[in-house]
C-alpha atoms as a PDB file:
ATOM      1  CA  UNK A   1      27.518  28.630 -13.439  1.00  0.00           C
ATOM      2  CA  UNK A   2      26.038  27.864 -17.038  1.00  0.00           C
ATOM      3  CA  UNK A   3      22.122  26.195 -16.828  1.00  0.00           C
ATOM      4  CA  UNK A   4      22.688  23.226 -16.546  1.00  0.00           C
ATOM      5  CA  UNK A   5      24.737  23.089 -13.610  1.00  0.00           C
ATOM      6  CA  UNK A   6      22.102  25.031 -11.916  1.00  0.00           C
ATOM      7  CA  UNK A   7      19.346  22.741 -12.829  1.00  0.00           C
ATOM      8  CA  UNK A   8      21.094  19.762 -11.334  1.00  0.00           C
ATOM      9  CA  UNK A   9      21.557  21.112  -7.982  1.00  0.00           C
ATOM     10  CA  UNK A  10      18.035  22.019  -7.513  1.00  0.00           C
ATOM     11  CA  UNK A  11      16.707  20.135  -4.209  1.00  0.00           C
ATOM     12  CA  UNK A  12      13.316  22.659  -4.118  1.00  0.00           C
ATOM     13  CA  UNK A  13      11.339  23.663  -6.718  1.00  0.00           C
ATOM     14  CA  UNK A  14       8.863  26.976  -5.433  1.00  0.00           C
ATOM     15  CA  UNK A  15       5.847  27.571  -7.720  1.00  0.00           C
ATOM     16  CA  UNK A  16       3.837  30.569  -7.930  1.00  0.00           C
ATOM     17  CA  UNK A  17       0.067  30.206  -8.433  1.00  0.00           C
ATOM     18  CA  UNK A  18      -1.666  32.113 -10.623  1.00  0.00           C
ATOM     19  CA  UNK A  19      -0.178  32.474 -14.088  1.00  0.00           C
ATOM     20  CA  UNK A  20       2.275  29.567 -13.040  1.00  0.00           C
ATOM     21  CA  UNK A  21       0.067  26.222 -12.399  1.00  0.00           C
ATOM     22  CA  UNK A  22      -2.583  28.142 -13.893  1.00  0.00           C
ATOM     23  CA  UNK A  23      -3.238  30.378 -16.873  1.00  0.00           C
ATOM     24  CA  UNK A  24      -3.579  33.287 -14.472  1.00  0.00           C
ATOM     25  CA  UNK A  25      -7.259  33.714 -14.983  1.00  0.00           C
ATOM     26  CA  UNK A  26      -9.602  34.182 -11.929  1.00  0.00           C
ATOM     27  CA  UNK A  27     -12.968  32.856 -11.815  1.00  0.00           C
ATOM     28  CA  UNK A  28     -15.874  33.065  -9.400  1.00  0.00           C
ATOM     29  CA  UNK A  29     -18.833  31.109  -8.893  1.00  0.00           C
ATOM     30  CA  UNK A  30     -22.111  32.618  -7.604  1.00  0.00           C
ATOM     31  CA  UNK A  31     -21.088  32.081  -3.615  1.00  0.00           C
ATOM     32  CA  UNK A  32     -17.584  34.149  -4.633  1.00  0.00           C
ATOM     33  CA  UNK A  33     -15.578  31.446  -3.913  1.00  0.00           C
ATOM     34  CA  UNK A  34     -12.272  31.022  -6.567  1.00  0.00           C
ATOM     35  CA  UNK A  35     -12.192  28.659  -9.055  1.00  0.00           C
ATOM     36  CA  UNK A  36      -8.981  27.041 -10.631  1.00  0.00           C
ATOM     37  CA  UNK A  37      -8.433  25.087 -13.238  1.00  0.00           C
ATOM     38  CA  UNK A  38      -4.909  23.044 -12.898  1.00  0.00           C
ATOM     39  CA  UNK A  39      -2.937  21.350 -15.647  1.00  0.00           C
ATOM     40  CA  UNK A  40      -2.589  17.485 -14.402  1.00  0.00           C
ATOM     41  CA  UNK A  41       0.323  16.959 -16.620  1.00  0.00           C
ATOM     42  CA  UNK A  42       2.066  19.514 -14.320  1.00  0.00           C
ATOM     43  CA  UNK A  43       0.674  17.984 -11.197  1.00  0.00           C
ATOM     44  CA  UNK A  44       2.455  14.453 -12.566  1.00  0.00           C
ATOM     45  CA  UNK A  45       5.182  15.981 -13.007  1.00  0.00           C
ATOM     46  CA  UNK A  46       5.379  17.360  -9.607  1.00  0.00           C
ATOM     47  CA  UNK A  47       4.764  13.140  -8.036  1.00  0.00           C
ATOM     48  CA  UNK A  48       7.648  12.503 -10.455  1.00  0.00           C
ATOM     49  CA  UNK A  49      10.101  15.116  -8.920  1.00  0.00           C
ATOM     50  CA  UNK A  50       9.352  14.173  -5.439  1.00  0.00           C
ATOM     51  CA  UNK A  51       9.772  10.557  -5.938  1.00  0.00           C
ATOM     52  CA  UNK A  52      13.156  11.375  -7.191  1.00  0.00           C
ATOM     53  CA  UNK A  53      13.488  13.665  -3.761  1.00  0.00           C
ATOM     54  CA  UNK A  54      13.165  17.320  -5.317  1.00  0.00           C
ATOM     55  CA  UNK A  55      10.812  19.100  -2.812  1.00  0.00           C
ATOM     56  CA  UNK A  56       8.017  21.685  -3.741  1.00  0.00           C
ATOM     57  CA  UNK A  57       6.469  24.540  -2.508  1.00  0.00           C
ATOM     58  CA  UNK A  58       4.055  27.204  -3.006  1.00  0.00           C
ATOM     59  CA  UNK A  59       4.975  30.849  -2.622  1.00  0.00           C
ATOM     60  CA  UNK A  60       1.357  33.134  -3.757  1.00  0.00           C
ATOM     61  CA  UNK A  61       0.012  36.327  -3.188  1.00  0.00           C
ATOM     62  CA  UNK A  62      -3.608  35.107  -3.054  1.00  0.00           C
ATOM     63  CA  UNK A  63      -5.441  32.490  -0.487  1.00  0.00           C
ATOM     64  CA  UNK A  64      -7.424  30.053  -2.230  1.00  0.00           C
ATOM     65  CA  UNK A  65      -9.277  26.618  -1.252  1.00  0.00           C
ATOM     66  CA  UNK A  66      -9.108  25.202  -4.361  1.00  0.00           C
ATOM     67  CA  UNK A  67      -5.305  25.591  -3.702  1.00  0.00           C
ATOM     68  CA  UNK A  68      -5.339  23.878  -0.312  1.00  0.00           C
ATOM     69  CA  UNK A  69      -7.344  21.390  -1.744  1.00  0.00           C
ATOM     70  CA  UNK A  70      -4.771  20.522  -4.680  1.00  0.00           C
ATOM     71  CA  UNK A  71      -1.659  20.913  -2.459  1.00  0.00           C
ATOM     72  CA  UNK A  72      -3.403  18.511  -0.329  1.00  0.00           C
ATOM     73  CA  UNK A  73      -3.837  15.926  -3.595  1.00  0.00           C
ATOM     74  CA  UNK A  74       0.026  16.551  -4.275  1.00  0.00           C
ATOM     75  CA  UNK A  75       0.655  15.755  -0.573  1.00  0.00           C
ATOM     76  CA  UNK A  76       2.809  19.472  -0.742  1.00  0.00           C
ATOM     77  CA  UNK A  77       3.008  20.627   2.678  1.00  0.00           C
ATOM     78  CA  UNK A  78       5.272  23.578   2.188  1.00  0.00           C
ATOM     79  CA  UNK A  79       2.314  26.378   1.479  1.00  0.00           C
ATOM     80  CA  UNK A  80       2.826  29.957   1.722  1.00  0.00           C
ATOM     81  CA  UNK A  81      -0.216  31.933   0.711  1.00  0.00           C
ATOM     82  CA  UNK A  82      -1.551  35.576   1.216  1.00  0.00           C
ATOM     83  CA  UNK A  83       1.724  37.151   0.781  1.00  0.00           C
ATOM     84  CA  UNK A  84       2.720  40.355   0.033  1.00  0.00           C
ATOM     85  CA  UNK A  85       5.984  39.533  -0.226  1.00  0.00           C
ATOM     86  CA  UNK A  86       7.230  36.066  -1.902  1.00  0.00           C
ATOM     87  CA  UNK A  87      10.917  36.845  -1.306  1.00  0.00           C
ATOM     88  CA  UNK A  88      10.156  36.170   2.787  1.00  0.00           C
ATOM     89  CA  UNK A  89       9.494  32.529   2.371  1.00  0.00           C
ATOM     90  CA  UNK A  90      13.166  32.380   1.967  1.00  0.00           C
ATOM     91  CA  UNK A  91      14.074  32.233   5.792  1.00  0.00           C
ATOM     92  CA  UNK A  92      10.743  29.417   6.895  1.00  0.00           C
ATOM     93  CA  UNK A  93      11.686  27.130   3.667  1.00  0.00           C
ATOM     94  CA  UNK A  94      15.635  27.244   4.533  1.00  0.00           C
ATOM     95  CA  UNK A  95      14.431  26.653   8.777  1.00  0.00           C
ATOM     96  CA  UNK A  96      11.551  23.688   7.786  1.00  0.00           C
ATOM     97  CA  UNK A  97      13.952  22.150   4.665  1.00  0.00           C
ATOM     98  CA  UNK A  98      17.597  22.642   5.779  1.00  0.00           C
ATOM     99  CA  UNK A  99      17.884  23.305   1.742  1.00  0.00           C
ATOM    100  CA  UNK A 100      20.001  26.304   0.671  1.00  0.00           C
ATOM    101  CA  UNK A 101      18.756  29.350  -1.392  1.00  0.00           C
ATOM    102  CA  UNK A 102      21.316  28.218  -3.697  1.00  0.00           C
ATOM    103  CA  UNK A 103      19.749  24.879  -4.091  1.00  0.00           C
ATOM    104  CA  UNK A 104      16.684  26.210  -4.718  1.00  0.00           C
ATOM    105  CA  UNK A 105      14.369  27.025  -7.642  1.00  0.00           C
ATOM    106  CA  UNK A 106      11.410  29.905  -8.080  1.00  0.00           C
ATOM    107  CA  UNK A 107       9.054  29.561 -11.117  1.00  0.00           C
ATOM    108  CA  UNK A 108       7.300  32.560 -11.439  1.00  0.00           C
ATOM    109  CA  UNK A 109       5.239  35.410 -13.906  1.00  0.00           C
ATOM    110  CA  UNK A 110       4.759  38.566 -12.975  1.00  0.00           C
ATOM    111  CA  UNK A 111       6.263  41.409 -11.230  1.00  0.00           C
ATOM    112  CA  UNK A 112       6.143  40.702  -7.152  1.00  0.00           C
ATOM    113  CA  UNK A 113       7.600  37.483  -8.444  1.00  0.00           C
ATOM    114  CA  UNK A 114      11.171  38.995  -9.334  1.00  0.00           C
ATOM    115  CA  UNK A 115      12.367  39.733  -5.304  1.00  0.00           C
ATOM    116  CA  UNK A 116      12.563  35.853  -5.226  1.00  0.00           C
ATOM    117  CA  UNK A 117      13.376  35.118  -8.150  1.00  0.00           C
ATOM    118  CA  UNK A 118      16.685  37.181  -6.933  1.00  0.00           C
ATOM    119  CA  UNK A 119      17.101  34.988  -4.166  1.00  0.00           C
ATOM    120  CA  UNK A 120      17.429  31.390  -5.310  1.00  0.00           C
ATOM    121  CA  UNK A 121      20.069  29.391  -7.436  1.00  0.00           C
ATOM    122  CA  UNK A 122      17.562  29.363 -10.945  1.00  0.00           C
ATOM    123  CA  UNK A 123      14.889  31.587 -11.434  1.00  0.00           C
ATOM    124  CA  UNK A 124      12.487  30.600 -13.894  1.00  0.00           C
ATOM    125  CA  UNK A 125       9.885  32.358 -16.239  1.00  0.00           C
ATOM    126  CA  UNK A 126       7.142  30.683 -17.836  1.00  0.00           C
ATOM    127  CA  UNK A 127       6.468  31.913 -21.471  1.00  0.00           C
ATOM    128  CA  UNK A 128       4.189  34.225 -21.247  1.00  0.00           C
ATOM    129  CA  UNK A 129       5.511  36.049 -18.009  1.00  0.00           C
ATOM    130  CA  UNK A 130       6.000  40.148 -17.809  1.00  0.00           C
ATOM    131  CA  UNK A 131       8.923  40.776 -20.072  1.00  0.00           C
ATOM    132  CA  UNK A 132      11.088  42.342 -16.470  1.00  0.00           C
ATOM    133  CA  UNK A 133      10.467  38.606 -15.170  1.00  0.00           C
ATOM    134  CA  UNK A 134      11.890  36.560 -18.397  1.00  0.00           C
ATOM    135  CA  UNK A 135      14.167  39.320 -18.352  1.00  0.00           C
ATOM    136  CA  UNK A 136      15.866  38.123 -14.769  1.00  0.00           C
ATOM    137  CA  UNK A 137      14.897  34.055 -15.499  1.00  0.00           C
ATOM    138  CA  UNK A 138      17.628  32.144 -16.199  1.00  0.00           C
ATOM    139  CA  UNK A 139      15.550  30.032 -18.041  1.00  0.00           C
ATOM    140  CA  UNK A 140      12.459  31.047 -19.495  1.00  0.00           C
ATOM    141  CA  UNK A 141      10.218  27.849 -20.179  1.00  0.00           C
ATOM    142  CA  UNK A 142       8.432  27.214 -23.805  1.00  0.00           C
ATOM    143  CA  UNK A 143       5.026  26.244 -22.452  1.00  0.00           C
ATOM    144  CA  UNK A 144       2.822  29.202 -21.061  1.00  0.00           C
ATOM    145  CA  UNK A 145       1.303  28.995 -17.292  1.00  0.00           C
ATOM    146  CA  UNK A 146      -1.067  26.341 -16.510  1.00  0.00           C
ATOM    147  CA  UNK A 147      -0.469  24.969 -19.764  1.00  0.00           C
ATOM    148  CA  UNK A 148       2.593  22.423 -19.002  1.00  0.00           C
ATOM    149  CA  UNK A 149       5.524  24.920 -18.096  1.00  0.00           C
ATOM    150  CA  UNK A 150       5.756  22.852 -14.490  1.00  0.00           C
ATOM    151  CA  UNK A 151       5.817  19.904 -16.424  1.00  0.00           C
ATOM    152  CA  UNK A 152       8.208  21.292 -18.290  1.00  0.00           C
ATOM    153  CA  UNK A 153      10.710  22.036 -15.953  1.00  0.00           C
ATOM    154  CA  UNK A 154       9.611  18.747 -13.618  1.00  0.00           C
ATOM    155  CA  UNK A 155      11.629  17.323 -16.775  1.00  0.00           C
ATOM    156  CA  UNK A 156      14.224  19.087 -17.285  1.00  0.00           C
ATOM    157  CA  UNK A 157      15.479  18.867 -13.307  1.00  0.00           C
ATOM    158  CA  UNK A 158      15.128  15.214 -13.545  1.00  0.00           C
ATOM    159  CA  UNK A 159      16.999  15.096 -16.904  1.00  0.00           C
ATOM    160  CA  UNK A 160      19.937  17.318 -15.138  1.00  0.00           C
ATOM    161  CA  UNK A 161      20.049  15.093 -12.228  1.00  0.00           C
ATOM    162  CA  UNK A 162      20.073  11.835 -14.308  1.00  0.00           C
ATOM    163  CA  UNK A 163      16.784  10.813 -12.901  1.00  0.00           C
ATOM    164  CA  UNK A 164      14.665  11.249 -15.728  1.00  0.00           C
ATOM    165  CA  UNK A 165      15.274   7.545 -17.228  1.00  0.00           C
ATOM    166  CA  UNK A 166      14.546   6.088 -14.110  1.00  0.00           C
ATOM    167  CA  UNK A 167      11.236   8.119 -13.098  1.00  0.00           C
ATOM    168  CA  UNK A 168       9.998   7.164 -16.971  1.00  0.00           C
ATOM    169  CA  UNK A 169      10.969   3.304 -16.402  1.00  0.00           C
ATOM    170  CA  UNK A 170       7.761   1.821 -14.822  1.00  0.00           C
ATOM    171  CA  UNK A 171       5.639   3.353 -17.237  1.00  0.00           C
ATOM    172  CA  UNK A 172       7.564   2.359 -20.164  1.00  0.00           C
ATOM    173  CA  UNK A 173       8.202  -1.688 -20.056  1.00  0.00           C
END
């Protein structure tokens, strides 16, 4: 199945966290709670793909608030966090979503990425991801993480589903 085949069957999009929506840097204030800093290009693009019916989740290793708190903003319910392995979200997502692995997508970075990235129809890297991840991505974006790879890719599902004209319409008359 050549790329862009794969990119128009995609009904879920799965984000990792850090290094994904955000530059992969971790930063604590002086109560040691997390801060991130999120790219709100890549959170428009995210509206965009779920007015046009493409589902997202979250698959990360770490727990955050400031993640709850922008899930929550994006109205994405579909959180997994604190796992130590992202390749068991598989089963829940296919149970809550009725979507098959084959109709999903995983953008990820780093190495405990790659199990899922295994396990879904597209696996994506974002630029600067571990060479092993771009190395299994079937596409690899040209935007780093947290700087407009999930916008990226918001775009380039909509394109392959010939929704992208349409999502772009109100905001162009």
């Amino acid at each position: 199945m050549d790329i862009a085949e794969r990119l128009g069957r995609i009904e879920l999009l799965i984000l990792d966290v850090d290094g994904v929506l955000t530059t992969g840097e971790v930063v604590f204030n002086g109560r040691g709670d997390d801060i991130k800093a999120f790219n709100v290009r890549d959170g428009f693009g995210m509206r965009l793909l779920q007015a046009a019916g493409i589902q997202i989740a979250i698959a990360t290793g770490r727990k955050s608030e400031a993640l709850a708190r922008r899930c929550r903003e994006l109205d994405i319910d579909l959180v997994f966090d604190g796992l130590r392995d992202k390749a068991a979200v598989i089963g829940p997502l296919t149970a809550r979503t009725a979507v098959d692995p084959g109709r999903m997508a995983f953008m990820g970075d780093d190495l405990p990425d790659i199990a899922l990235m295994k396990r879904v129809g597209l696996a994506i890297a974002v630029a600067d991801a571990h060479p092993l991840v771009r190395q299994e991505a079937h596409v690899t974006t040209r935007a780093k993480g947290g700087r407009g790879a999930v916008r990226e890719v918001c775009e380039r599902l909509l394109e392959a589903r010939g929704k992208w004209q349409q999502a772009v319409e109100r905001f162009v008359r």
